[in-house]
N, C-alpha and C. Protein backbone atom coordinates (compact mmCIF):
# COMPACT_ATOMS: atom_id res chain seq x y z
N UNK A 1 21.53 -9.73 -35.28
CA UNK A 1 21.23 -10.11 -33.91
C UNK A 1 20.76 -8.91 -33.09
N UNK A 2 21.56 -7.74 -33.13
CA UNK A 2 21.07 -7.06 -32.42
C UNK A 2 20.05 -5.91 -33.00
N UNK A 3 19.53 -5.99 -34.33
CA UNK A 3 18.33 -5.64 -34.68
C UNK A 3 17.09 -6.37 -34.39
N UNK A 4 17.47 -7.54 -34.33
CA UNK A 4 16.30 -8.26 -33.80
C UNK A 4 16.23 -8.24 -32.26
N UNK A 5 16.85 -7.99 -31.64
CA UNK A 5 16.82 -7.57 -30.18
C UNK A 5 15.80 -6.61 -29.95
N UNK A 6 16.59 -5.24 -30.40
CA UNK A 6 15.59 -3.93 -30.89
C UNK A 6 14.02 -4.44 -31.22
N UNK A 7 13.88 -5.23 -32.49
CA UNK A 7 12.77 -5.10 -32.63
C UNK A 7 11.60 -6.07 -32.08
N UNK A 8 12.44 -7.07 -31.19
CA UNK A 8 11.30 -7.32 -29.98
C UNK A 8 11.17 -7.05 -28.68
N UNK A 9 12.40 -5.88 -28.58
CA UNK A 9 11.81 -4.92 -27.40
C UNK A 9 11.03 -3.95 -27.92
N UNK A 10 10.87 -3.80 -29.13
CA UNK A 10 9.62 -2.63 -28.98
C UNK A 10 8.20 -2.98 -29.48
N UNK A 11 8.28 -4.26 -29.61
CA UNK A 11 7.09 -5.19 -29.68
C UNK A 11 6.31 -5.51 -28.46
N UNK A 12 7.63 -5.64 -27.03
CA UNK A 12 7.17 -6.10 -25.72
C UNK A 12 6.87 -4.40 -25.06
N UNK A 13 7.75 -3.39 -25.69
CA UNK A 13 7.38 -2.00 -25.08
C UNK A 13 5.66 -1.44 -25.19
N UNK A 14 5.47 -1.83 -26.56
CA UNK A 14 4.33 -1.40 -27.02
C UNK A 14 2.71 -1.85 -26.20
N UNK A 15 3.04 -3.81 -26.48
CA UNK A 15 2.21 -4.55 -25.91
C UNK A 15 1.97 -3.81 -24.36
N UNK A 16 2.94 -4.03 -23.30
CA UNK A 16 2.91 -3.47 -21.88
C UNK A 16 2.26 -2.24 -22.13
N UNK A 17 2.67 -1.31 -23.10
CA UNK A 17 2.06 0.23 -23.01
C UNK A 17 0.30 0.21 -23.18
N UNK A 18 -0.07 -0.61 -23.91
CA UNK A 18 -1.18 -1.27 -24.46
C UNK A 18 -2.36 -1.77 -23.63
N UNK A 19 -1.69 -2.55 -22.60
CA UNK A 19 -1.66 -3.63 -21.27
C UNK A 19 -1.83 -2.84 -20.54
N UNK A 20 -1.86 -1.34 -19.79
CA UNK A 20 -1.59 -0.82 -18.78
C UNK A 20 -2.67 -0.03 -19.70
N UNK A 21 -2.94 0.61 -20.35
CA UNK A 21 -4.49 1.16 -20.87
C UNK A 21 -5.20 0.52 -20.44
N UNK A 22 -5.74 -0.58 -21.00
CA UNK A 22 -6.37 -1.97 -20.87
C UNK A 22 -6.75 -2.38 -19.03
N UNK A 23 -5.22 -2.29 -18.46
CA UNK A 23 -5.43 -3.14 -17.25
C UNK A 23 -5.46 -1.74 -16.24
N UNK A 24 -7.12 -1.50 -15.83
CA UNK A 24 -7.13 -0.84 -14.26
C UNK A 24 -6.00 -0.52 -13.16
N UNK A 25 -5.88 -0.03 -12.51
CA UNK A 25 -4.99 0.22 -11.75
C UNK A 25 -5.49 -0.88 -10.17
N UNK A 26 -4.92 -1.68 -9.38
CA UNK A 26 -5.70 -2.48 -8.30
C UNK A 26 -5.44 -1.19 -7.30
N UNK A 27 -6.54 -1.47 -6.16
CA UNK A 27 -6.54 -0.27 -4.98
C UNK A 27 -6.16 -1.44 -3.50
N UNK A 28 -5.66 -0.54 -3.02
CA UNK A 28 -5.83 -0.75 -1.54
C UNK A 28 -6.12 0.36 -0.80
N UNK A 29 -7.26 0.23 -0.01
CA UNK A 29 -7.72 0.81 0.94
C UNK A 29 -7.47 0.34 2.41
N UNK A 30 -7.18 1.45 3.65
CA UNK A 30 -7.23 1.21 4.79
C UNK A 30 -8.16 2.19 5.63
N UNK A 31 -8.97 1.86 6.42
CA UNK A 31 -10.07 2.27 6.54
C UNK A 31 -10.14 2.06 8.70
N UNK A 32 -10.17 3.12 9.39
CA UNK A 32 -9.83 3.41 10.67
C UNK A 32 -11.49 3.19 11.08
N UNK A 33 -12.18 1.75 11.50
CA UNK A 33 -13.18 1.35 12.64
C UNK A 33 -12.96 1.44 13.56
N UNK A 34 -12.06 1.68 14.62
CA UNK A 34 -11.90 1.23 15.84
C UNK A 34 -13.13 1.65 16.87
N UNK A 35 -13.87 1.37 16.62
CA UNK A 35 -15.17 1.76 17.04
C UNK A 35 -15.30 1.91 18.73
N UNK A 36 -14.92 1.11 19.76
CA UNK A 36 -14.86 1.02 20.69
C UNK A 36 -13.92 1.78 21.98
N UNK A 37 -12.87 1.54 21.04
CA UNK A 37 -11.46 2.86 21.33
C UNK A 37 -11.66 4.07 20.61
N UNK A 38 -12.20 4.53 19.59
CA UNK A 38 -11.98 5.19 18.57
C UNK A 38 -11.08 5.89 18.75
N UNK A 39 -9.65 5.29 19.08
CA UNK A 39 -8.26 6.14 18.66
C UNK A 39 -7.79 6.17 17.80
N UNK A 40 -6.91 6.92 17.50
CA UNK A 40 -5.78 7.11 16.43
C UNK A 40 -5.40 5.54 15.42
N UNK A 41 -5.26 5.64 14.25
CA UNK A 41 -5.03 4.26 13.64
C UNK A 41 -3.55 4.86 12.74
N UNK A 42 -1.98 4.03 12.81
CA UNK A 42 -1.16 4.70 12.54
C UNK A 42 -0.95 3.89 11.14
N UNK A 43 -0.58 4.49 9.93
CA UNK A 43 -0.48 3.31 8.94
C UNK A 43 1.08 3.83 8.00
N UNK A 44 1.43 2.37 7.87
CA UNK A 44 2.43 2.44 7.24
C UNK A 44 2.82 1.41 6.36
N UNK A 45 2.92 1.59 5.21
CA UNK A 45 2.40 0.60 3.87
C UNK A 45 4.10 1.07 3.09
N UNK A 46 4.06 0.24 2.32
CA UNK A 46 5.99 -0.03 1.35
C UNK A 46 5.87 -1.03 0.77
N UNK A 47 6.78 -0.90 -0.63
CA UNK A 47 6.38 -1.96 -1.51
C UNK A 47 8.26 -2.39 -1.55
N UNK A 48 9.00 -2.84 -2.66
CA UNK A 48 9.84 -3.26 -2.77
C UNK A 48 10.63 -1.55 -3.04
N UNK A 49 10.18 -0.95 -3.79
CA UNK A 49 10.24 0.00 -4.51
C UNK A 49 9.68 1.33 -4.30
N UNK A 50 8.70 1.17 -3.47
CA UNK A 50 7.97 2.51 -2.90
C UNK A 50 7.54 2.57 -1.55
N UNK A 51 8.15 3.35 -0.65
CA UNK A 51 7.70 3.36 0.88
C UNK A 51 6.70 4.93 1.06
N UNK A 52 5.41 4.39 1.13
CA UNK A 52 4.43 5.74 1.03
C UNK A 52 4.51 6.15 2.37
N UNK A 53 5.38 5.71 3.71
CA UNK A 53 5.77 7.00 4.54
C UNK A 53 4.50 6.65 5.26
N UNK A 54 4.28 6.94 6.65
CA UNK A 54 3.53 6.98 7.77
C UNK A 54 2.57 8.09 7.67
N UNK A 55 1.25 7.56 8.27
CA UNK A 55 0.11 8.44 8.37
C UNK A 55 -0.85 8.52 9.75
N UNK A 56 -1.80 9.40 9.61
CA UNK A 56 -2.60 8.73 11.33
C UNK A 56 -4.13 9.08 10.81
N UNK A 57 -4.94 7.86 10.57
CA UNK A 57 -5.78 8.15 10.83
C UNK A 57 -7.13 8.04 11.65
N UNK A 58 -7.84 8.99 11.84
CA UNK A 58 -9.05 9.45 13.15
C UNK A 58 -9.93 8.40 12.61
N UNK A 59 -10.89 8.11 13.61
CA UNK A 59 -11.89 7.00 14.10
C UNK A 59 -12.59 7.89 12.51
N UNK A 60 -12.98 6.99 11.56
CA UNK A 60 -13.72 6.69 10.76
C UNK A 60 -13.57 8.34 9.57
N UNK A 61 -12.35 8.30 9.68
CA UNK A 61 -11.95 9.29 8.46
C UNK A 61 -12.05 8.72 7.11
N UNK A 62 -12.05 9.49 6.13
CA UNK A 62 -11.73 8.75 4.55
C UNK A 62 -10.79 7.90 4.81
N UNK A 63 -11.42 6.68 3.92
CA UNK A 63 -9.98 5.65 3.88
C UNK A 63 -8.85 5.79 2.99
N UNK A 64 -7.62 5.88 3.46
CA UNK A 64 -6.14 5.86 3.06
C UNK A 64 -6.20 5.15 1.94
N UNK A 65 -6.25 5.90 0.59
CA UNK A 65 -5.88 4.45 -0.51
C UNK A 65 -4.73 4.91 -1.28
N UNK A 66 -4.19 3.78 -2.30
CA UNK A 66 -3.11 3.91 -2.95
C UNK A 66 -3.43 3.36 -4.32
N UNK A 67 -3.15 3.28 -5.06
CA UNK A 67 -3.52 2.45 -6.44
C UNK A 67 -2.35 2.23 -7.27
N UNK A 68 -2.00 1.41 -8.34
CA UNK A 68 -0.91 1.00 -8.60
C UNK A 68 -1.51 -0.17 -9.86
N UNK A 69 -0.13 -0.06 -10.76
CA UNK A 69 -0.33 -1.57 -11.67
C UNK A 69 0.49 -2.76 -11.04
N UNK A 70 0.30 -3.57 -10.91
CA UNK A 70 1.72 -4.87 -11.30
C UNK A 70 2.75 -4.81 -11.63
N UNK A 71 3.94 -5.13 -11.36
CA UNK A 71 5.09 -5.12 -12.17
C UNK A 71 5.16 -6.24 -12.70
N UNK A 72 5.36 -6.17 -13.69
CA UNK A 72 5.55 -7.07 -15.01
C UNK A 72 7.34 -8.23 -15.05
N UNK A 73 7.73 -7.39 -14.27
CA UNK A 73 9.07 -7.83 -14.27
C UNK A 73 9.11 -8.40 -12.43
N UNK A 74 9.14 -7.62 -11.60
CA UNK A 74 9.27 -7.95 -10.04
C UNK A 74 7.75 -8.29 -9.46
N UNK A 75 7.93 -9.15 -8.68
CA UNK A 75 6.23 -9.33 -8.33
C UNK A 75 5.90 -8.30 -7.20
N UNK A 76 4.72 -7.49 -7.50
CA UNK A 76 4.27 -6.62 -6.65
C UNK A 76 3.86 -7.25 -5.08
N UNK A 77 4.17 -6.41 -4.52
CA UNK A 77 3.69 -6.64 -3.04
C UNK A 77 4.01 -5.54 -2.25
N UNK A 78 2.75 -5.34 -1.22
CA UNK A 78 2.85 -4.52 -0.46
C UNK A 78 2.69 -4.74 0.85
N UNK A 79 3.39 -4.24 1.91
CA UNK A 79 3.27 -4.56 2.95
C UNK A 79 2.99 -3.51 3.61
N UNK A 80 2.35 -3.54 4.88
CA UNK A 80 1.42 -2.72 5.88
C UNK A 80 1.78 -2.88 7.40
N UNK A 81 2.59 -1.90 8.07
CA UNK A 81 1.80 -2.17 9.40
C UNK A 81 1.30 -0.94 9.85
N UNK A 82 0.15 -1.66 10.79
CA UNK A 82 -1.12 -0.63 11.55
C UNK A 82 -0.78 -0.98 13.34
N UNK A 83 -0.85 0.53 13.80
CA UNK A 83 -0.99 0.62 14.93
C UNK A 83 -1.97 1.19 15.61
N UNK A 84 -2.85 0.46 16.67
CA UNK A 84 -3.40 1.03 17.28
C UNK A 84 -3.39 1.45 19.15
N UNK A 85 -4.36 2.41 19.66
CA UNK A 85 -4.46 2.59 20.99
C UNK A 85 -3.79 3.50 21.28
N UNK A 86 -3.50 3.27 23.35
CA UNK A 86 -3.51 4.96 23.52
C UNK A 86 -2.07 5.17 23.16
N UNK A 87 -0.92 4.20 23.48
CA UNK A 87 0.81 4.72 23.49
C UNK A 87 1.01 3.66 21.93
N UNK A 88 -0.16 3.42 21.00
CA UNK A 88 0.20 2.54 19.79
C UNK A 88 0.81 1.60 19.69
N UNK A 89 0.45 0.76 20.71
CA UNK A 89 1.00 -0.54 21.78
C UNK A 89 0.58 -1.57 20.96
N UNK A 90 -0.70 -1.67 20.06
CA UNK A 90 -1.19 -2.75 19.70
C UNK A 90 -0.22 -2.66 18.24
N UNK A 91 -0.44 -3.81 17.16
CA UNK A 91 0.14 -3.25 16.47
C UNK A 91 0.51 -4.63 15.42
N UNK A 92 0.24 -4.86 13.93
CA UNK A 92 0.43 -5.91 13.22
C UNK A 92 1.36 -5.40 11.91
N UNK A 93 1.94 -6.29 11.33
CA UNK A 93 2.46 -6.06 10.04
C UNK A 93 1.63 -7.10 9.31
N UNK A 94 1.33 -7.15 8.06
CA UNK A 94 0.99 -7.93 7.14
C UNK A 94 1.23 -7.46 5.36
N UNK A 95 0.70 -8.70 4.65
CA UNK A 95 0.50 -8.29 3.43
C UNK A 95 -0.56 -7.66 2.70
N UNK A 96 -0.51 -6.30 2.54
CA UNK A 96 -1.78 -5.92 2.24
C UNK A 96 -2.27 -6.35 0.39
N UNK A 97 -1.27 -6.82 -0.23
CA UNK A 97 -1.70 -6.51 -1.99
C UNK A 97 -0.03 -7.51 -2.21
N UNK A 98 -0.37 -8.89 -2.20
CA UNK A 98 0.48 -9.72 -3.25
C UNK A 98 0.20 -10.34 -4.51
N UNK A 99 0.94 -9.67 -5.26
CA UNK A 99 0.66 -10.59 -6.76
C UNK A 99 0.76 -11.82 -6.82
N UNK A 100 -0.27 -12.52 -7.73
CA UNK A 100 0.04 -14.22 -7.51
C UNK A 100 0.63 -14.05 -9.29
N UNK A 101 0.56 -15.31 -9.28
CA UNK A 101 0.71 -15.87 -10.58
C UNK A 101 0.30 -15.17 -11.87
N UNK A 102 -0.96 -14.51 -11.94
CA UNK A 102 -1.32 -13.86 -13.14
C UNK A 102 -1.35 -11.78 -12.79
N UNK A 103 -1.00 -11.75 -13.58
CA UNK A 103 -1.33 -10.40 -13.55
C UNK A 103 -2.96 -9.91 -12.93
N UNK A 104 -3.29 -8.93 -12.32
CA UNK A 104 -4.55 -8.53 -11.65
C UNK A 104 -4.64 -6.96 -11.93
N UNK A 105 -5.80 -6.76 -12.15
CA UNK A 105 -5.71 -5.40 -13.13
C UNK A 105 -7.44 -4.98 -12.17
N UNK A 106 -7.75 -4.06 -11.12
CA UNK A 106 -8.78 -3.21 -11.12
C UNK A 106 -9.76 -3.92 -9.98
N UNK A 107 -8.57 -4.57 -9.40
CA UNK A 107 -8.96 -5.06 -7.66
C UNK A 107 -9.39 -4.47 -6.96
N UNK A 108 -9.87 -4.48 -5.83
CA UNK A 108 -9.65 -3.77 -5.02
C UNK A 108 -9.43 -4.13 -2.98
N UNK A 109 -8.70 -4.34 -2.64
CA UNK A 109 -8.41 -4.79 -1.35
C UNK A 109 -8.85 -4.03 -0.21
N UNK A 110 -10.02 -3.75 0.29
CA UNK A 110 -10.35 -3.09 1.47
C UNK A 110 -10.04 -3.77 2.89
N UNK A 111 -9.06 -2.81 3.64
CA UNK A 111 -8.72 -3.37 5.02
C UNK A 111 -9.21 -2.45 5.55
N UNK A 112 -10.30 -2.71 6.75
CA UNK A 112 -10.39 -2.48 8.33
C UNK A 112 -9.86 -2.84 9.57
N UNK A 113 -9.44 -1.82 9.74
CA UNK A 113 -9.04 -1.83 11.59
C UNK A 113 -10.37 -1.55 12.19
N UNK A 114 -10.68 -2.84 12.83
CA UNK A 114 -11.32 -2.95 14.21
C UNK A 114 -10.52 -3.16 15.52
N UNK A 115 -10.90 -2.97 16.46
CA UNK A 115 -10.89 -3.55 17.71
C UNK A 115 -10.17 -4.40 18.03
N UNK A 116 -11.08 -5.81 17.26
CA UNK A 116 -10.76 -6.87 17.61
C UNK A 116 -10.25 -7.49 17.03
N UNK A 117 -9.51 -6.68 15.17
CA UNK A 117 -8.69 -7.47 14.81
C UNK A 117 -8.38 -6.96 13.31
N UNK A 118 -8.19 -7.49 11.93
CA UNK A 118 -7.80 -6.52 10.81
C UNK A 118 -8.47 -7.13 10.00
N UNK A 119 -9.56 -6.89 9.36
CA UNK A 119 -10.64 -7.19 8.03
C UNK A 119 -10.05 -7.47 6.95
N UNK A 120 -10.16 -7.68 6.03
CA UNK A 120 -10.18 -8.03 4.24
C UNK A 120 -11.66 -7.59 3.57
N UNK A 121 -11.80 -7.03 2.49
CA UNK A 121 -12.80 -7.12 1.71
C UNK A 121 -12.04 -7.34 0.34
N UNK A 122 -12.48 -8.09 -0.42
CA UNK A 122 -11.96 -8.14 -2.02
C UNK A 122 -12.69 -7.94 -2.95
N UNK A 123 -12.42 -6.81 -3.46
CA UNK A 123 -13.72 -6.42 -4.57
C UNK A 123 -15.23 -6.29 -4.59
N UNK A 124 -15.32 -6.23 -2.85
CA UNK A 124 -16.73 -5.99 -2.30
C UNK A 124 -16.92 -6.99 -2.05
N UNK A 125 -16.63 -8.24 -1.82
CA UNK A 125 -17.11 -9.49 -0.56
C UNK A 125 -17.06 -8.74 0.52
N UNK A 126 -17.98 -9.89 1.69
CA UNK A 126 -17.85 -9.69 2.78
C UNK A 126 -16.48 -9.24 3.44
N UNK A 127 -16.47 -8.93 4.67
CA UNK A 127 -15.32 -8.32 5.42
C UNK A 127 -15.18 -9.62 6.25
N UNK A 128 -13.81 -10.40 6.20
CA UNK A 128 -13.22 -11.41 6.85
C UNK A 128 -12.23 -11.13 7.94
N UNK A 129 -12.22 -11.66 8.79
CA UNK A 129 -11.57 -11.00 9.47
C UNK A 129 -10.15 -12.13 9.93
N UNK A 130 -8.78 -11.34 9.24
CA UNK A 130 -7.44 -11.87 9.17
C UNK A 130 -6.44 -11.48 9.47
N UNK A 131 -6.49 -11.15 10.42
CA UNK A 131 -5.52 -11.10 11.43
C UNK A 131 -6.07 -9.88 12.85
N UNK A 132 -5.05 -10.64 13.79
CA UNK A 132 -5.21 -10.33 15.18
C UNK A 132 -4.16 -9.67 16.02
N UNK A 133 -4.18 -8.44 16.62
CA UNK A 133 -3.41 -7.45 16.84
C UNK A 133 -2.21 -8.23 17.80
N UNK A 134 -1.07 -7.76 17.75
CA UNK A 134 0.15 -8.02 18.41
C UNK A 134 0.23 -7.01 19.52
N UNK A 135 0.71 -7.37 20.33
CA UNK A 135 0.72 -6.55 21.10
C UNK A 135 2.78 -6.40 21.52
């Protein structure tokens, strides 16, 4: 019994090791438009398991990215909130990167902060615009 345990955990070790060659890493990008204000954009992104800690970035700096696999075991998700303006008054939380149902391997999630509200791009579609600042 417990050789056969052993030897289909290192059947499932191998496969995953295999699987993660194979499967891209997905990105999220956050990307500071505020074109009109062009203030400060404050970002702060955390997963279940990893809190990448607060940043600020200037009207149309490189965009903030992160990259990452799936967890195989816990479903990935990341969450985001962005602040903008002059005392960082405006201000949303959302989901930036939830795993659905199948594994996703070499995505890529581009968010913009505008103005008037928080973009999506997925893998180079158009920029949608989903959600609207809190104040």
């Amino acid at each position: 019994m417990n050789l056969s345990f052993i030897f289909l955990y290192l059947i499932f070790s191998l496969n995953v090791e295999s699987n993660e060659v194979q499967c891209h890493k997905n990105t999220v990008a956050v990307q500071n438009n505020l074109t009109l204000s062009r203030s400060i954009l404050k970002v702060h992104c955390e997963s279940r398991d990893d809190d990448l800690g607060e940043l600020f970035l200037r009207f149309q700096d490189a965009a903030y990215t992160f990259s990452f696999h799936d967890n195989l075991v816990i479903q990935t998700r990341f969450k985001c909130i962005l602040w903008k303006g002059a005392n960082l008054e405006y201000h949303k939380t959302f989901m930036a990167y939830e795993e659905g149902a199948f594994r996703k391997c070499g995505l890529l999630y581009s968010w913009e902060a505008k103005d008037d509200g928080i973009y999506l791009s997925k893998n180079g579609e158009p920029m949608k615009l989903m959600y609207d600042w809190d104040i």
